[in-house]
C-alpha atoms as a PDB file:
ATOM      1  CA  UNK A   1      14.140  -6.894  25.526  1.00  0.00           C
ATOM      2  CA  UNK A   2      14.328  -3.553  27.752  1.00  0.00           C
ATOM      3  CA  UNK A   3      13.167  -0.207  26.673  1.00  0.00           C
ATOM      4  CA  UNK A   4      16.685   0.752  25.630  1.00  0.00           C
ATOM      5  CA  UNK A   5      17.600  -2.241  23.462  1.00  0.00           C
ATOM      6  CA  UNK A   6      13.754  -1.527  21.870  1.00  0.00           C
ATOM      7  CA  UNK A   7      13.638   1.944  21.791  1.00  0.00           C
ATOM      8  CA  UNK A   8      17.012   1.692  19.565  1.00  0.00           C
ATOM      9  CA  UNK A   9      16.164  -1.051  16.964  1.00  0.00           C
ATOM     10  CA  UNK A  10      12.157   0.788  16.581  1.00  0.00           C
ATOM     11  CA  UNK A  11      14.565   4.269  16.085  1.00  0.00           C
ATOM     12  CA  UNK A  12      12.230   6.190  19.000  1.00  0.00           C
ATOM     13  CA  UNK A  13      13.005   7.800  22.114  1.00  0.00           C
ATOM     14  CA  UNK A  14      12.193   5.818  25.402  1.00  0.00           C
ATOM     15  CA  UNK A  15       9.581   8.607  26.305  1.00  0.00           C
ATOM     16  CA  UNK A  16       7.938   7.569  23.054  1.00  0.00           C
ATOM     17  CA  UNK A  17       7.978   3.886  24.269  1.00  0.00           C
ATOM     18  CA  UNK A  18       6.054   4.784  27.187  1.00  0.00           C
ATOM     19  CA  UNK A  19       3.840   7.381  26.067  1.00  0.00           C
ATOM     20  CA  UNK A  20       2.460   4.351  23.301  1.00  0.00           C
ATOM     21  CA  UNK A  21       2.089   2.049  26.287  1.00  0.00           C
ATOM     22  CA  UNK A  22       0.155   4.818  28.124  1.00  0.00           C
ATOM     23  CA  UNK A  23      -2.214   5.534  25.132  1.00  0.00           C
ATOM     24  CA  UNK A  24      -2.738   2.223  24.802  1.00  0.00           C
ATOM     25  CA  UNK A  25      -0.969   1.226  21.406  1.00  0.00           C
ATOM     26  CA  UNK A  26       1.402  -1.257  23.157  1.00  0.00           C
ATOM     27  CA  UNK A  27       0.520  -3.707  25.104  1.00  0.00           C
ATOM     28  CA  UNK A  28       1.821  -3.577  29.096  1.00  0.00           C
ATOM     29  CA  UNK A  29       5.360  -4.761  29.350  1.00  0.00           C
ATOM     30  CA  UNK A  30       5.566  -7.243  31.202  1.00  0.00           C
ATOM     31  CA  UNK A  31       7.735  -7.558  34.612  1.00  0.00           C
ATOM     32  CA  UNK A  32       9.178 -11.008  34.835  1.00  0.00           C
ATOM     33  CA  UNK A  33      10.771 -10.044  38.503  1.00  0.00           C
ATOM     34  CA  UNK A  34       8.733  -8.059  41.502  1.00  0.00           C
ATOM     35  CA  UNK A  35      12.243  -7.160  42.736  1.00  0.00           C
ATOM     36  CA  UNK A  36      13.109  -4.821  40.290  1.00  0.00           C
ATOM     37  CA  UNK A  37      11.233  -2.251  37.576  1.00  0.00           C
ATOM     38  CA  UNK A  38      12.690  -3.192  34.149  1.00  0.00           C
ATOM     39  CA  UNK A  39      10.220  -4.534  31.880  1.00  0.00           C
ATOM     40  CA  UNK A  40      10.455  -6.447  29.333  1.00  0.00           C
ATOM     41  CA  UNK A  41       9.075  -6.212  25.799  1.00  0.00           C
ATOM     42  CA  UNK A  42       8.336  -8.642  23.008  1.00  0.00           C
ATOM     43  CA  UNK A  43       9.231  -8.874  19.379  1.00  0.00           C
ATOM     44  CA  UNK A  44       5.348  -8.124  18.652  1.00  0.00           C
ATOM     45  CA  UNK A  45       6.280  -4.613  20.430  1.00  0.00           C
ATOM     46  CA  UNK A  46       8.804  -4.075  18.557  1.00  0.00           C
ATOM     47  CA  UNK A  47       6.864  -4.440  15.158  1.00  0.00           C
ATOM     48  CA  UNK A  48       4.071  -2.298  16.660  1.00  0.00           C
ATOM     49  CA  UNK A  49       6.315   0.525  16.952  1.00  0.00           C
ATOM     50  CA  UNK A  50       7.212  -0.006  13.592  1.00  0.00           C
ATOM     51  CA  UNK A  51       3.898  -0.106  12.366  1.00  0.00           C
ATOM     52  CA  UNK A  52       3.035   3.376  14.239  1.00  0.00           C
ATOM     53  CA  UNK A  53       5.938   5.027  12.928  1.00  0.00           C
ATOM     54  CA  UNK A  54       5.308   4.231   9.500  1.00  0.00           C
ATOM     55  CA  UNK A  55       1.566   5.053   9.891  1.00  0.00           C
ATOM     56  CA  UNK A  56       2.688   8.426  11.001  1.00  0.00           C
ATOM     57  CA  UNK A  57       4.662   9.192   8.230  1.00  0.00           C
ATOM     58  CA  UNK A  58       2.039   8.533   5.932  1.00  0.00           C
ATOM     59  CA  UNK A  59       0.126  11.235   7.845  1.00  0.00           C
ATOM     60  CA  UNK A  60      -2.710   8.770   9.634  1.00  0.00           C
ATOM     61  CA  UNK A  61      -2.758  10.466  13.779  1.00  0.00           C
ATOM     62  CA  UNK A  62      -2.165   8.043  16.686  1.00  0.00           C
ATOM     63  CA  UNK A  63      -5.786   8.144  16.942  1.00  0.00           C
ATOM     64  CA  UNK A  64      -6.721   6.829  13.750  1.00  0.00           C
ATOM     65  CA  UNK A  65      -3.644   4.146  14.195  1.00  0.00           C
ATOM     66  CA  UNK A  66      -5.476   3.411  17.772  1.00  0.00           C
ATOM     67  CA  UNK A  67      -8.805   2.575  15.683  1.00  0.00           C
ATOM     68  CA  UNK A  68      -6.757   0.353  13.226  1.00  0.00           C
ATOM     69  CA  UNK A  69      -4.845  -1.442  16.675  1.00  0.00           C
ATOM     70  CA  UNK A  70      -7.945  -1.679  18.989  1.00  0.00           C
ATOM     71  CA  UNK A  71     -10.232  -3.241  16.163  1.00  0.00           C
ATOM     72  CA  UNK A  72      -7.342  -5.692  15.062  1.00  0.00           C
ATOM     73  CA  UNK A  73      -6.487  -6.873  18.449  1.00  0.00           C
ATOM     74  CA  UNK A  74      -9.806  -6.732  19.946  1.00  0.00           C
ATOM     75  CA  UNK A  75     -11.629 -10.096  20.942  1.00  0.00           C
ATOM     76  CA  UNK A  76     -15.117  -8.210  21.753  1.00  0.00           C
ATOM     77  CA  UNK A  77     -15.378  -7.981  17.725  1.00  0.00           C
ATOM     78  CA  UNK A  78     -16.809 -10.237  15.770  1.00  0.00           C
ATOM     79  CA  UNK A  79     -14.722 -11.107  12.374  1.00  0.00           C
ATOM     80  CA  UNK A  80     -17.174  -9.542  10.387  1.00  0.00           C
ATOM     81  CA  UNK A  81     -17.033  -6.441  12.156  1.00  0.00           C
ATOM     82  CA  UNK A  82     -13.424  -6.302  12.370  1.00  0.00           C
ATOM     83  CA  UNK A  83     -13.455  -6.889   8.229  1.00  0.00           C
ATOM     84  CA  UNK A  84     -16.126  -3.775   7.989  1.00  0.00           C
ATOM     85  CA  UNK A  85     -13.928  -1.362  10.485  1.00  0.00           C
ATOM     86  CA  UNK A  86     -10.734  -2.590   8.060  1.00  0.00           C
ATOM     87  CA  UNK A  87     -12.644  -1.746   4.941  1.00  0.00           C
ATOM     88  CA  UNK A  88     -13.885   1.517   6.499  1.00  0.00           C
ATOM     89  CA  UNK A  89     -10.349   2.435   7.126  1.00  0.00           C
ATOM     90  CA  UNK A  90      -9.015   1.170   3.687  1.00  0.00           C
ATOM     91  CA  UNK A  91     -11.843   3.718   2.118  1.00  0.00           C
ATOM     92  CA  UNK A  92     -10.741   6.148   4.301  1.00  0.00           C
ATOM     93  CA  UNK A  93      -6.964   5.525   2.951  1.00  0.00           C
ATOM     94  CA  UNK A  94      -7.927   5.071  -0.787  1.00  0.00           C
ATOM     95  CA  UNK A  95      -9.886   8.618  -0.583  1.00  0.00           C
ATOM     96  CA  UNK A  96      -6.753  10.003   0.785  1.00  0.00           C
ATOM     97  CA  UNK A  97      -4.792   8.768  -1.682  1.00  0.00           C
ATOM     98  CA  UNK A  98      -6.647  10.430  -4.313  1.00  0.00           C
ATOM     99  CA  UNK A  99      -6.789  13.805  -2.667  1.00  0.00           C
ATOM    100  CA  UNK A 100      -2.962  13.469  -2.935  1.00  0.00           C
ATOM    101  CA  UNK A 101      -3.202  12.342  -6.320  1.00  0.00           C
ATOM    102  CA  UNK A 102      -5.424  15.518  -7.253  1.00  0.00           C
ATOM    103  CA  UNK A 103      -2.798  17.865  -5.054  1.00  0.00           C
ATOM    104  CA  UNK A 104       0.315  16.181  -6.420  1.00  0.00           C
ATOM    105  CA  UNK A 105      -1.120  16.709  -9.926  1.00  0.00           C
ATOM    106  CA  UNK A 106      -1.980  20.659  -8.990  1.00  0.00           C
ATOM    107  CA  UNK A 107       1.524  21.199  -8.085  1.00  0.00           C
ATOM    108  CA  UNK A 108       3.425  19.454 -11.166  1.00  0.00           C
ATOM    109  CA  UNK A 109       0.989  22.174 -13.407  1.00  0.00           C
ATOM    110  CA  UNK A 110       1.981  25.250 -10.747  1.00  0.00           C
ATOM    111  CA  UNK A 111       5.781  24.320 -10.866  1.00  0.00           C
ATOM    112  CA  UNK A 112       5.711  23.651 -14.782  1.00  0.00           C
ATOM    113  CA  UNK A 113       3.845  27.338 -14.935  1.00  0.00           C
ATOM    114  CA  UNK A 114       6.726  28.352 -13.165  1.00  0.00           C
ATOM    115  CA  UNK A 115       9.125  26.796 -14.786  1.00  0.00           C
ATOM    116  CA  UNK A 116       7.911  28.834 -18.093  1.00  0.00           C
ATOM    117  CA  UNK A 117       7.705  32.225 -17.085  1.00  0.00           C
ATOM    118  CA  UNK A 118       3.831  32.018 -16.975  1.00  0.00           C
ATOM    119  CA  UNK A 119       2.220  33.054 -13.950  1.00  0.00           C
ATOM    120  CA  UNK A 120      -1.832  32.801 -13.416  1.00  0.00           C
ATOM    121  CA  UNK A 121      -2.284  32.759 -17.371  1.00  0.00           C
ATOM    122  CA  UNK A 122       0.472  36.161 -17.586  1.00  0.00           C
ATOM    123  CA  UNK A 123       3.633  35.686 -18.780  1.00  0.00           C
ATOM    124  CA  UNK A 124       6.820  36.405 -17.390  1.00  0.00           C
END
């Protein structure tokens, strides 16, 4: 598929497209005819963008979705160190999750404060 058609079904702008094949989180389209400049992208780009996107929602950077992507598709790894990088990152995720667990938990007690009329122990 071209940039448009992929850029529309992955819901990003073409710039975006390109700037993830410049950093390196795509692979290189490739460019069936010399003749002409349209490349073409794969399916497997298509769910990389995807991927990203959702990463990024979930607040990880491009750089720690880079990590995930390099180690993944990297054949200089061996498959235990692609398993320890994976688990490294999984730690990573499950401490995250906690820290939102603890925040998320801190909130629901500020807004239910609120919610009483009681203010830092003072009420309303």
């Amino acid at each position: 598929m071209r940039i448009g058609e992929l850029s529309k079904r992955a819901g990003v702008s073409r710039d975006t497209v390109r700037y993830y094949e410049r950093m390196g989180l795509l692979d290189k389209a490739a460019q069936p005819h010399a003749t002409n400049t349209y490349k073409r992208y794969s399916e497997v780009s298509l769910q990389r963008i995807r991927l990203i996107v959702h990463a990024k929602a979930l607040g990880f950077t491009l750089a720690e979705i880079n990590d995930v992507i390099h180690v993944w598709d990297s054949s200089t790894f061996a498959v235990a160190q692609k398993v320890a990088c994976l688990e490294a990152k999984l730690a990573e995720l499950e401490e995250k999750s906690q820290a939102l667990t603890t925040l998320r938990a801190g909130l629901l007690n500020a807004l239910a404060k609120v919610e009483g009329g009681c203010v830092d122990g003072q009420s309303a």
